[in-house]
N, C-alpha and C. Protein backbone atom coordinates (compact mmCIF):
# COMPACT_ATOMS: atom_id res chain seq x y z
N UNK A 1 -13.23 -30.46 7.86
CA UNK A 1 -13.36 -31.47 6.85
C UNK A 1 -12.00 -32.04 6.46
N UNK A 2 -10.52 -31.06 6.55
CA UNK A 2 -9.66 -31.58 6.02
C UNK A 2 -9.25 -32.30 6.67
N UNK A 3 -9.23 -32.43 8.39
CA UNK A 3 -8.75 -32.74 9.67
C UNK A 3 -9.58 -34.26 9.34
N UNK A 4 -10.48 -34.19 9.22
CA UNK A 4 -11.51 -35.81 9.38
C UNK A 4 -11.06 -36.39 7.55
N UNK A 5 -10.57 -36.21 6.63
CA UNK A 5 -10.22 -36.87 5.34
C UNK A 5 -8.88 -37.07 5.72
N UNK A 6 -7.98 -36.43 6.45
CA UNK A 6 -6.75 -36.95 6.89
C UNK A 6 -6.83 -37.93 7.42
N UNK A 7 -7.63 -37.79 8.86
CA UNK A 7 -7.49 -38.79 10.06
C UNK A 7 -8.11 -40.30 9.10
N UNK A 8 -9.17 -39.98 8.50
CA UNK A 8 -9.46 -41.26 7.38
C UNK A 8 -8.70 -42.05 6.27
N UNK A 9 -7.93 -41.20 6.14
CA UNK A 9 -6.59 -41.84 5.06
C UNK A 9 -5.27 -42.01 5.91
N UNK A 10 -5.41 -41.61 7.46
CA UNK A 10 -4.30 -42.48 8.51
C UNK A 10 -4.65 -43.98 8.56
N UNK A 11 -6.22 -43.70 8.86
CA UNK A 11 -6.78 -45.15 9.44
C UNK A 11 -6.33 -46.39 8.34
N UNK A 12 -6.56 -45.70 6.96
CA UNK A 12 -6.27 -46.48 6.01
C UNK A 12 -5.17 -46.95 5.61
N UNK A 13 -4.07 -46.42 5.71
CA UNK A 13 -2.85 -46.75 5.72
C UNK A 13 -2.38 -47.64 6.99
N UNK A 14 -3.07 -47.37 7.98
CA UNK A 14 -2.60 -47.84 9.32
C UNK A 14 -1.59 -49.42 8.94
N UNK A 15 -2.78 -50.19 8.44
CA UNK A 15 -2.70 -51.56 8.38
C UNK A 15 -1.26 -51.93 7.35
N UNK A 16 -1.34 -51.10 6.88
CA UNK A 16 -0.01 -50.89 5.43
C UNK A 16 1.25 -51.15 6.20
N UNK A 17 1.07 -50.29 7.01
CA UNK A 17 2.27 -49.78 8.02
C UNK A 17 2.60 -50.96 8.66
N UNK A 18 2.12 -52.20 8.94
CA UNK A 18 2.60 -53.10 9.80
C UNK A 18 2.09 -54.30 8.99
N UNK A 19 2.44 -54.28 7.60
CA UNK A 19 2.81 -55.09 7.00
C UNK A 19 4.28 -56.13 6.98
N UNK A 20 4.45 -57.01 7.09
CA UNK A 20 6.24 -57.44 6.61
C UNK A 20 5.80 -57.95 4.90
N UNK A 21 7.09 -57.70 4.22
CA UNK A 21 7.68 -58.56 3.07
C UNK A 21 8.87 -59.26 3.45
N UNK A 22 8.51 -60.59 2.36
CA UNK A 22 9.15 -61.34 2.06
C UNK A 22 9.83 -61.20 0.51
N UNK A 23 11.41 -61.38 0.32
CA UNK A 23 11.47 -61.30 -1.06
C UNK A 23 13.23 -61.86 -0.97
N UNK A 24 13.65 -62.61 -1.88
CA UNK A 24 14.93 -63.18 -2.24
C UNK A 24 16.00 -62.08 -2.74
N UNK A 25 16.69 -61.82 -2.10
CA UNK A 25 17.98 -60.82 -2.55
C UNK A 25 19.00 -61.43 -3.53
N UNK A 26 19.84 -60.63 -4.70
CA UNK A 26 20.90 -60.83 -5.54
C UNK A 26 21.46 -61.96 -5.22
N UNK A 27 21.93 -62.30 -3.58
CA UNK A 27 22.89 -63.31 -3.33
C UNK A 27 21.77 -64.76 -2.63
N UNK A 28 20.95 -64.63 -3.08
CA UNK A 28 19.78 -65.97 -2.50
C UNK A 28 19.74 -65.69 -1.42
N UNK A 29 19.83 -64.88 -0.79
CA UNK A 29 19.48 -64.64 0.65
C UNK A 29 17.68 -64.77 1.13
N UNK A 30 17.02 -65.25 1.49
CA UNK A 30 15.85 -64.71 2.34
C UNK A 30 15.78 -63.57 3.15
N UNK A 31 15.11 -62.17 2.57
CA UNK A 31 14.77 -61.57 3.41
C UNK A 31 13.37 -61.24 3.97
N UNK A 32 13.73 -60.60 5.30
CA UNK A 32 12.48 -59.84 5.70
C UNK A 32 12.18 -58.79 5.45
N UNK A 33 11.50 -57.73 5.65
CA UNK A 33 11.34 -56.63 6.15
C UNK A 33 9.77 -55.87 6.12
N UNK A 34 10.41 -54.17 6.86
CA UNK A 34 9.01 -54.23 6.61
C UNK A 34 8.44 -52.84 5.48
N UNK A 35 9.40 -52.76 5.07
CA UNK A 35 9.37 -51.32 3.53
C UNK A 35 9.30 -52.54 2.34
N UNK A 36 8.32 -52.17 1.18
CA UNK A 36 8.49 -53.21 0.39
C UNK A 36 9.67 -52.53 -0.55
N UNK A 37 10.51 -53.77 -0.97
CA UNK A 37 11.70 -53.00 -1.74
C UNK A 37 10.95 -52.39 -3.24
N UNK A 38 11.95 -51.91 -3.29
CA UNK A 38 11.77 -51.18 -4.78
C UNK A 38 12.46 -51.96 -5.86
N UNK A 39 11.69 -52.42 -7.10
CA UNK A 39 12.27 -53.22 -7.98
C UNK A 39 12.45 -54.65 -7.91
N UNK A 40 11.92 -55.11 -6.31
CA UNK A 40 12.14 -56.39 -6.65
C UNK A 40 10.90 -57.04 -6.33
N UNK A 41 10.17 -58.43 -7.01
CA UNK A 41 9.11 -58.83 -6.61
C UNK A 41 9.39 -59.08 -5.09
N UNK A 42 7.97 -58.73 -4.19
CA UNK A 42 7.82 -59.16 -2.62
C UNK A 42 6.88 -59.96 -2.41
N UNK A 43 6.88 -60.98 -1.11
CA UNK A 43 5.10 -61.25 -1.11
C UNK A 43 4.88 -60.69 0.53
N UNK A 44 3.87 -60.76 0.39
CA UNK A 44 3.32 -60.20 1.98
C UNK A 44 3.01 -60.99 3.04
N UNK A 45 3.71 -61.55 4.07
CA UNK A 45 3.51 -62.25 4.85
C UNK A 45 2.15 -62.55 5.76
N UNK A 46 1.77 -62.86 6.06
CA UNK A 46 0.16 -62.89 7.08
C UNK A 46 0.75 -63.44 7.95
N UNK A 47 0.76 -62.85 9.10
CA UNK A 47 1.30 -63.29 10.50
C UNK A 47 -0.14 -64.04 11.31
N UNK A 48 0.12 -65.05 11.63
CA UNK A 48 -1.38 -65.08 12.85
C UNK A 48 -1.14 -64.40 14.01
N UNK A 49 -2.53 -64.42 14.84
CA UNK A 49 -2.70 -63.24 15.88
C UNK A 49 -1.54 -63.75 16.32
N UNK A 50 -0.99 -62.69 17.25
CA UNK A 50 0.13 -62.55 18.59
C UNK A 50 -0.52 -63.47 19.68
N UNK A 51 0.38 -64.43 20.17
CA UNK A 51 -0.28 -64.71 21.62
C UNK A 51 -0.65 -64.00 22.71
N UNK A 52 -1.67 -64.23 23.36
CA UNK A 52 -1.86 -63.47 24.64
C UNK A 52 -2.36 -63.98 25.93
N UNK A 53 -1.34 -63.23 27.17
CA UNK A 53 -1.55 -64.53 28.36
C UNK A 53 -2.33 -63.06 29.50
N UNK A 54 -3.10 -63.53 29.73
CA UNK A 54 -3.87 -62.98 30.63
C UNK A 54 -3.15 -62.79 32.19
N UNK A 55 -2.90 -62.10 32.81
CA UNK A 55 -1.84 -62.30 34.31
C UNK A 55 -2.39 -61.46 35.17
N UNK A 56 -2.89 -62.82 35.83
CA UNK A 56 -4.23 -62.59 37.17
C UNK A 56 -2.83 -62.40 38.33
N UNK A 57 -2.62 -61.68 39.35
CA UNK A 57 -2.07 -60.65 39.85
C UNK A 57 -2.66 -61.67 41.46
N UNK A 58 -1.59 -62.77 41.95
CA UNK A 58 -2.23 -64.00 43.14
C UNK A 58 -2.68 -62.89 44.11
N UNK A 59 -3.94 -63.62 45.12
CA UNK A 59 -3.99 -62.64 46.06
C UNK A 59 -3.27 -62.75 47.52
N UNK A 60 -3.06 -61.51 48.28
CA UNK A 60 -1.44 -61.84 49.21
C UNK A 60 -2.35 -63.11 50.26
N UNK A 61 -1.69 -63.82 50.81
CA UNK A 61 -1.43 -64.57 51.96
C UNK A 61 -2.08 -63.67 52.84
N UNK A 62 -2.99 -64.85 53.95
CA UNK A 62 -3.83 -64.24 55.48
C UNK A 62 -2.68 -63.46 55.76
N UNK A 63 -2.02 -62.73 56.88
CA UNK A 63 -1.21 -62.17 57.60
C UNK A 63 -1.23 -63.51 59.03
N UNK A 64 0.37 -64.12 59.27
CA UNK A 64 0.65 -64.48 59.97
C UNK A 64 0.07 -64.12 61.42
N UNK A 65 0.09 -64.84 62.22
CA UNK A 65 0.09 -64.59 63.49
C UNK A 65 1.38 -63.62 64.50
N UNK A 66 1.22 -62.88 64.51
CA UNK A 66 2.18 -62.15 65.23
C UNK A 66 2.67 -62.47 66.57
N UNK A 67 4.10 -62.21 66.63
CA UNK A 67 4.92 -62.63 68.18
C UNK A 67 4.07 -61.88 69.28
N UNK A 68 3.76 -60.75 69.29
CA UNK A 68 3.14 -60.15 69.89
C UNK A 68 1.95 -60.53 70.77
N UNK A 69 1.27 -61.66 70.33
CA UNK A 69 0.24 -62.45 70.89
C UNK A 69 -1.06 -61.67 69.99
N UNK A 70 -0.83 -61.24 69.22
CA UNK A 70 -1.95 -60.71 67.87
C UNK A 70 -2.17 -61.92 66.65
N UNK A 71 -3.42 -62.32 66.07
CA UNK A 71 -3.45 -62.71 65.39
C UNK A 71 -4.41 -62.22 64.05
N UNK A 72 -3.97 -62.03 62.90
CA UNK A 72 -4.60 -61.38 62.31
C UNK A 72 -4.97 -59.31 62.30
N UNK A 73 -3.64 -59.63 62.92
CA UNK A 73 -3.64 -58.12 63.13
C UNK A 73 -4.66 -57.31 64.66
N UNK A 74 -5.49 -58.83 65.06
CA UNK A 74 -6.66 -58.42 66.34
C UNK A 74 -5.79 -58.82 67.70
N UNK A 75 -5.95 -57.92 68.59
CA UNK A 75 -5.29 -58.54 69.73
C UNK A 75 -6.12 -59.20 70.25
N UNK A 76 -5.18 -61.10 70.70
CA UNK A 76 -6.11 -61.98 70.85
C UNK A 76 -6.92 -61.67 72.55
N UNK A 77 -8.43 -62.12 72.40
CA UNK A 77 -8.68 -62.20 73.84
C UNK A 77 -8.31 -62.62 75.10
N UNK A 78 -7.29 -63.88 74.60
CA UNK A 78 -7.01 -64.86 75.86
C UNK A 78 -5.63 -64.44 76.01
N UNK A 79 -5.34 -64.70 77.10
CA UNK A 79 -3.92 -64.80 76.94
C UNK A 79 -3.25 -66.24 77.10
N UNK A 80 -3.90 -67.19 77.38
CA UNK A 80 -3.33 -68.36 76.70
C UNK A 80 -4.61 -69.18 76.39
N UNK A 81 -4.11 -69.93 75.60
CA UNK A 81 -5.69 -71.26 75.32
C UNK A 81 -4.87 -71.91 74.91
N UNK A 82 -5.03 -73.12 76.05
CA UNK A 82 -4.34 -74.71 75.72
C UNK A 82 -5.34 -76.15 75.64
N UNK A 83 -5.28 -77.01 75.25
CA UNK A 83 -6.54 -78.11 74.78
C UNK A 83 -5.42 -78.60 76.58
N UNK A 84 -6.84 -79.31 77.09
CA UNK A 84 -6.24 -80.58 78.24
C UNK A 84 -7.15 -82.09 78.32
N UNK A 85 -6.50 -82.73 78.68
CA UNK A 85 -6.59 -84.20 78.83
C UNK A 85 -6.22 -85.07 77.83
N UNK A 86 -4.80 -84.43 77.22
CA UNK A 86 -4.31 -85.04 76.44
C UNK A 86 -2.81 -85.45 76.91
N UNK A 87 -2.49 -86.55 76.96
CA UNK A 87 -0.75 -86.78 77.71
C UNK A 87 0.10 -85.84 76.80
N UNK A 88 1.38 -85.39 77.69
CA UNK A 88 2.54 -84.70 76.66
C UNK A 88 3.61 -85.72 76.78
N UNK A 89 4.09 -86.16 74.92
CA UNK A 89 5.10 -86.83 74.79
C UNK A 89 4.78 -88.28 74.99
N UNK A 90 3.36 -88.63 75.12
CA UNK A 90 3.10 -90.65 75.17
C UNK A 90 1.13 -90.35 74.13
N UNK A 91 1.83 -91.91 74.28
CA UNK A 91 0.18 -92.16 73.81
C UNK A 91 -1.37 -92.04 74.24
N UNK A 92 -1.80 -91.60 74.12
CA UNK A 92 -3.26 -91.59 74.92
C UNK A 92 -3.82 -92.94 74.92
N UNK A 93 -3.83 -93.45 75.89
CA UNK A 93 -4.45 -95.12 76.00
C UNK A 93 -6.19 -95.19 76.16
N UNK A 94 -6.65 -95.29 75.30
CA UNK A 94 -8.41 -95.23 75.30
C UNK A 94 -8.38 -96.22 74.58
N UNK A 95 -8.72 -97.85 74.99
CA UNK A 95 -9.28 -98.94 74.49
C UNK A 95 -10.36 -98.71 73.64
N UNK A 96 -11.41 -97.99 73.98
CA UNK A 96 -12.94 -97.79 73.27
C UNK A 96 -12.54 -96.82 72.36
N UNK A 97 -11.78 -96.15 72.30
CA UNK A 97 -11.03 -94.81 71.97
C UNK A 97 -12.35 -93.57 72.18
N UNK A 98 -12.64 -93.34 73.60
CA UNK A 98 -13.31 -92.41 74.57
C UNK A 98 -12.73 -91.59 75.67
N UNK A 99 -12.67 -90.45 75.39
CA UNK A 99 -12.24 -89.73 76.04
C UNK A 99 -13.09 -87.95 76.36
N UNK A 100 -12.61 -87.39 77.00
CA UNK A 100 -12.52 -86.43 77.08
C UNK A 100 -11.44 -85.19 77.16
N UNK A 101 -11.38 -83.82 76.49
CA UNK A 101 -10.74 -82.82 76.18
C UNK A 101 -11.62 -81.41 76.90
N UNK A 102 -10.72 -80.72 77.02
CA UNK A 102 -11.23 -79.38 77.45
C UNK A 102 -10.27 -78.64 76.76
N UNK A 103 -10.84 -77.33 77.35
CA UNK A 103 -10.19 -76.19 75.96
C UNK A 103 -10.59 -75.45 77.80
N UNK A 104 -8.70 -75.05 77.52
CA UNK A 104 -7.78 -74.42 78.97
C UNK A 104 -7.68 -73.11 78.62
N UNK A 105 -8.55 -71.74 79.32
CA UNK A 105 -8.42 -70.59 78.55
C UNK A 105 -8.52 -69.37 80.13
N UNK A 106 -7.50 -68.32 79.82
CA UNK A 106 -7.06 -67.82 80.66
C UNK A 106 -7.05 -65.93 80.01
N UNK A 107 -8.08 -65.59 80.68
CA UNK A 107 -9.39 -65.09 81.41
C UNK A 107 -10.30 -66.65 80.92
N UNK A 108 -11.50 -66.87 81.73
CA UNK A 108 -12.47 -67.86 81.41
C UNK A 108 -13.35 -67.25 80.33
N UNK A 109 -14.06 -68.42 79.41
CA UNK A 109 -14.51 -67.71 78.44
C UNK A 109 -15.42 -66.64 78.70
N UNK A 110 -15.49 -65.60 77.64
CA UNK A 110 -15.71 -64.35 77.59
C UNK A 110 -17.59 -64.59 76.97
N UNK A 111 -18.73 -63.40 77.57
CA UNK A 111 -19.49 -63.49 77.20
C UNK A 111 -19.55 -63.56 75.54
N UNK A 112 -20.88 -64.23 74.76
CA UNK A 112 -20.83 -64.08 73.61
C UNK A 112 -19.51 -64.71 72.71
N UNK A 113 -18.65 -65.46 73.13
CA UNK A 113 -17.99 -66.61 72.55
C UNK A 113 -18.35 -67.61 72.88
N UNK A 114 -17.78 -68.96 71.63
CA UNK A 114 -18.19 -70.07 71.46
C UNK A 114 -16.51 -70.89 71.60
N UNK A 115 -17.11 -72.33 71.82
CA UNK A 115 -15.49 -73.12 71.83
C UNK A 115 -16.17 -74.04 70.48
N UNK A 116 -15.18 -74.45 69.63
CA UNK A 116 -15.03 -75.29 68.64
C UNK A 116 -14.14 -76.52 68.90
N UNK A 117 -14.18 -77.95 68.95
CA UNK A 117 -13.07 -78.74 68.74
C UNK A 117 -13.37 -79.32 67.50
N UNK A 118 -11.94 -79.11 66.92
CA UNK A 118 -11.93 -79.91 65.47
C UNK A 118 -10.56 -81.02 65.19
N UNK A 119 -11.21 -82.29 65.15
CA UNK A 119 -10.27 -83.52 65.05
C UNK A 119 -10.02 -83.85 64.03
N UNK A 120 -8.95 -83.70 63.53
CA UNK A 120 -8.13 -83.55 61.75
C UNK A 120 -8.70 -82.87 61.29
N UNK A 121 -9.01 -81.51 61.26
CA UNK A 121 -9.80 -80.65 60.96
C UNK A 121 -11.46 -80.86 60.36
N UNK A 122 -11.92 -81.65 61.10
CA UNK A 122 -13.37 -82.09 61.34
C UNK A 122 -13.84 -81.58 62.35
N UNK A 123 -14.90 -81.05 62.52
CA UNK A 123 -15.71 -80.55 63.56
C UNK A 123 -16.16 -81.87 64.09
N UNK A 124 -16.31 -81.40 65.60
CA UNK A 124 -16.96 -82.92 66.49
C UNK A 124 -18.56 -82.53 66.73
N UNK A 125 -18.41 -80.97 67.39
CA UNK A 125 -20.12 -80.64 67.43
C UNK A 125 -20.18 -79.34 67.38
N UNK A 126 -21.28 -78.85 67.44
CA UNK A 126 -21.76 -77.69 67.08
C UNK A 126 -20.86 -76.40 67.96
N UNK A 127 -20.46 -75.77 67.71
CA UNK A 127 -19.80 -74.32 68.68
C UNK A 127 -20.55 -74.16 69.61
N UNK A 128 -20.01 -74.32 70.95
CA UNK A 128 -20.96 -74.27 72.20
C UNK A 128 -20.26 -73.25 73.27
N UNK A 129 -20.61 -72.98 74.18
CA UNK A 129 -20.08 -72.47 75.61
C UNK A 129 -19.35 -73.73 76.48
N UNK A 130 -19.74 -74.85 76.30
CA UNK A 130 -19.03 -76.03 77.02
C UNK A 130 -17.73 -76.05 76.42
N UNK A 131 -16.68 -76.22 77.67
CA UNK A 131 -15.38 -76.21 77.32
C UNK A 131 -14.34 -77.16 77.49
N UNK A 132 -15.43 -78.42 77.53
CA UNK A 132 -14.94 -80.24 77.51
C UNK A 132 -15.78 -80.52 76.70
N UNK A 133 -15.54 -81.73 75.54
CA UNK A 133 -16.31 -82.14 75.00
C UNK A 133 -15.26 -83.97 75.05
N UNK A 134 -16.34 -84.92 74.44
CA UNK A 134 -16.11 -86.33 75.46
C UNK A 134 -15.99 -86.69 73.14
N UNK A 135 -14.94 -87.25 73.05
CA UNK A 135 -14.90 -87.69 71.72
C UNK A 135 -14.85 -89.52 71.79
N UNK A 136 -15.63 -89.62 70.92
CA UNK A 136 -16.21 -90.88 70.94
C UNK A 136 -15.80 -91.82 69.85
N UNK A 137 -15.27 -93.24 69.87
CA UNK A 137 -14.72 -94.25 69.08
C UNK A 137 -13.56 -93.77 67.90
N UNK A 138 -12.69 -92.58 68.27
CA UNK A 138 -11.44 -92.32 67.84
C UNK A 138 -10.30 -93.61 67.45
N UNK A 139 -10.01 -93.34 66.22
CA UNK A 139 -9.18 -94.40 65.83
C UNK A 139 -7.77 -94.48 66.65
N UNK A 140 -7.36 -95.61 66.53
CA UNK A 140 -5.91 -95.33 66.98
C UNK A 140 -4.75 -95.13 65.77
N UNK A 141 -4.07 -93.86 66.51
CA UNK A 141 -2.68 -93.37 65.32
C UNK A 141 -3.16 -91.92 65.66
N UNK A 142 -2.10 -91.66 65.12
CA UNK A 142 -1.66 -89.86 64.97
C UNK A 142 -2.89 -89.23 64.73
N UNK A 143 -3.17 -88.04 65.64
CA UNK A 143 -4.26 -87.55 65.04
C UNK A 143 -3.72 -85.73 65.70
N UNK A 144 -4.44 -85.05 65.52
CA UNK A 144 -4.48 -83.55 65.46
C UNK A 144 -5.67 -82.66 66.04
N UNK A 145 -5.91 -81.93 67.12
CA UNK A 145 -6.94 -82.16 67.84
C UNK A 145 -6.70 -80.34 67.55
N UNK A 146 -7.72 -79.60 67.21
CA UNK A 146 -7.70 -77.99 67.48
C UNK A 146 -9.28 -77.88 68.29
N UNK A 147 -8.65 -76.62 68.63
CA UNK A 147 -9.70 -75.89 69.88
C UNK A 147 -9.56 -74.25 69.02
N UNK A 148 -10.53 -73.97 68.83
CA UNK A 148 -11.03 -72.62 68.18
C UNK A 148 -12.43 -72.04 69.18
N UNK A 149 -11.61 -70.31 69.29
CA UNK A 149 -12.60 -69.66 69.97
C UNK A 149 -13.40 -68.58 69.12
N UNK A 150 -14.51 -69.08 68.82
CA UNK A 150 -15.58 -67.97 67.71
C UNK A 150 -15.69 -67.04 68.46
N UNK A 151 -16.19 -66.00 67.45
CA UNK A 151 -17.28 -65.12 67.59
C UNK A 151 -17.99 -64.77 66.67
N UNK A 152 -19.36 -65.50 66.40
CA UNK A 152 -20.05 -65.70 65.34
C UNK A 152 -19.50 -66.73 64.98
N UNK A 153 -19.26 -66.35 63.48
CA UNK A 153 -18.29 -67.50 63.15
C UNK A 153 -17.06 -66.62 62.44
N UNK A 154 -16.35 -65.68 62.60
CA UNK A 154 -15.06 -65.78 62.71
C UNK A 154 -14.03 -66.18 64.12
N UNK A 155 -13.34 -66.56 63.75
CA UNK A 155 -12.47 -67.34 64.25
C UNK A 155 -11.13 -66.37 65.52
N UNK A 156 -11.70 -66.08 66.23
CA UNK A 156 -10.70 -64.98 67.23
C UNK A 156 -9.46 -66.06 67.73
N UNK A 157 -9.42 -66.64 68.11
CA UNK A 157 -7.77 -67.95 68.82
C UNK A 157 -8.01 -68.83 68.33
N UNK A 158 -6.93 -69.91 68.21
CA UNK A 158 -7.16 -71.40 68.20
C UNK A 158 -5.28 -71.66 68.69
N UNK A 159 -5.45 -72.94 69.27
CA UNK A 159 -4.51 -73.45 69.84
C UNK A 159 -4.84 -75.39 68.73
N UNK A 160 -3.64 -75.75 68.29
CA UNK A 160 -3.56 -76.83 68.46
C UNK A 160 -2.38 -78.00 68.89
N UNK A 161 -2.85 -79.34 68.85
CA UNK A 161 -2.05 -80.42 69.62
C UNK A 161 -2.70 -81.61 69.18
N UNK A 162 -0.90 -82.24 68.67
CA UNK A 162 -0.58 -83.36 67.87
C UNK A 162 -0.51 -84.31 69.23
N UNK A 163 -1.31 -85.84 69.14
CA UNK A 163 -1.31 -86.99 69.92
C UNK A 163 -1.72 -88.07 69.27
N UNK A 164 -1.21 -88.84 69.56
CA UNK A 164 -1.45 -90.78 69.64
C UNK A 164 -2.49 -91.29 70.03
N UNK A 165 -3.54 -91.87 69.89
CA UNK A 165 -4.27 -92.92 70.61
C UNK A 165 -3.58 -94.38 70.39
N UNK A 166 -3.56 -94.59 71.39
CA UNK A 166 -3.49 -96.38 71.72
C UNK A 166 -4.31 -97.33 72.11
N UNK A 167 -5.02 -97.95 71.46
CA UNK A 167 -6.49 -99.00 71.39
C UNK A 167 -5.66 -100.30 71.51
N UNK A 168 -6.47 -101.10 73.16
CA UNK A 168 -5.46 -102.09 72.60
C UNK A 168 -6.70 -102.73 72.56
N UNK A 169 -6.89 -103.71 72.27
CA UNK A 169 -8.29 -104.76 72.09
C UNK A 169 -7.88 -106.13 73.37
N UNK A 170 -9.30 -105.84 73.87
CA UNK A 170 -9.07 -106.51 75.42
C UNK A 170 -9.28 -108.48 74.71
N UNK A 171 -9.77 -108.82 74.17
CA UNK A 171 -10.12 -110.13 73.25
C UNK A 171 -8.50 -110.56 72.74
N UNK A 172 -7.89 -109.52 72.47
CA UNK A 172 -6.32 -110.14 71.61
C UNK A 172 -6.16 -111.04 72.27
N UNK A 173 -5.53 -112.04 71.36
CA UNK A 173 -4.97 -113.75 72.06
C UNK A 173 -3.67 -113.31 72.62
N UNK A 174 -2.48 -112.24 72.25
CA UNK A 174 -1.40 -111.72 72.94
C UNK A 174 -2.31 -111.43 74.79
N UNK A 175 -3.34 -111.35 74.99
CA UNK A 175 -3.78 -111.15 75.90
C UNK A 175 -3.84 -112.09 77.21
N UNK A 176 -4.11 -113.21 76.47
CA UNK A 176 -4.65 -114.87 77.32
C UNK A 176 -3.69 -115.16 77.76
């Protein structure tokens, strides 16, 4: 009983304890503190709550692709996968802007994978076993062409490659 009338007259004081005063000293000073003085009028400050910032802890970064020819920590299946029928270093000249791409992969694809091409990171068609696909009325200018090899749908390789189309229009009067 004495143990629980103590701990009840801690609780009660608690709040006492982290009080501040305010009160004017002999020389006009403003003070603080937090003992109320003796002898001199104080008033009791009311602080509002303390701020508080919540600190969400970012989560780390995928893991790079490794020199090793690992990506994601998986050793990749292929040992190379390159996109083809794209020029290196010029423009791709497709008037209609029609062409075709293949996805260049060395072992040939593996049972139970899929090829993906994605043009500015747009999918063109569904993940298939075909490893040319024919892209149809492409604008002309810079574009970004990836080749991704599923399984399911995570993502085991991808290779990509930056190219030009050049559309010239057969009608231009520079033409006549």
């Amino acid at each position: 009983m004495r143990i629980a009338l103590f701990s009840l007259l801690l609780l009660a004081t608690a709040p006492a304890l982290a009080q501040i005063y305010k009160y004017t000293d002999d020389k006009g000073n403003t003070v603080f503190t937090n003992q109320p003085p003796e002898g001199v009028a104080a008033d009791t400050v009311d602080l509002p709550p303390a701020n508080t910032v919540n600190i969400r802890t970012p989560e780390p970064p995928p893991p790079l692709a490794q020199e090793n020819g690992e990506e994601g920590g998986q050793p990749q299946p292929y040992r190379s996968l390159a996109i083809g029928g794209i020029p290196d270093e010029q423009a791709l000249r497709a008037n209609n802007g029609t062409f075709v791409v293949n996805a260049q992969l060395d072992p040939p694809l593996k049972q139970g994978h899929q090829i993906r091409f994605l043009l500015d990171g747009i999918p063109q068609a569904a993940p298939s076993s075909d490893t040319s696909l024919q892209l149809n009325n492409v604008d002309r200018g810079s574009h970004l062409l990836e080749v991704q090899v599923l399984s399911g749908d995570r993502v085991l390789q991808r290779s990509t490659e930056a190219f030009t189309v050049q559309r010239v229009h057969t009608s231009s009067p520079a033409r006549r």
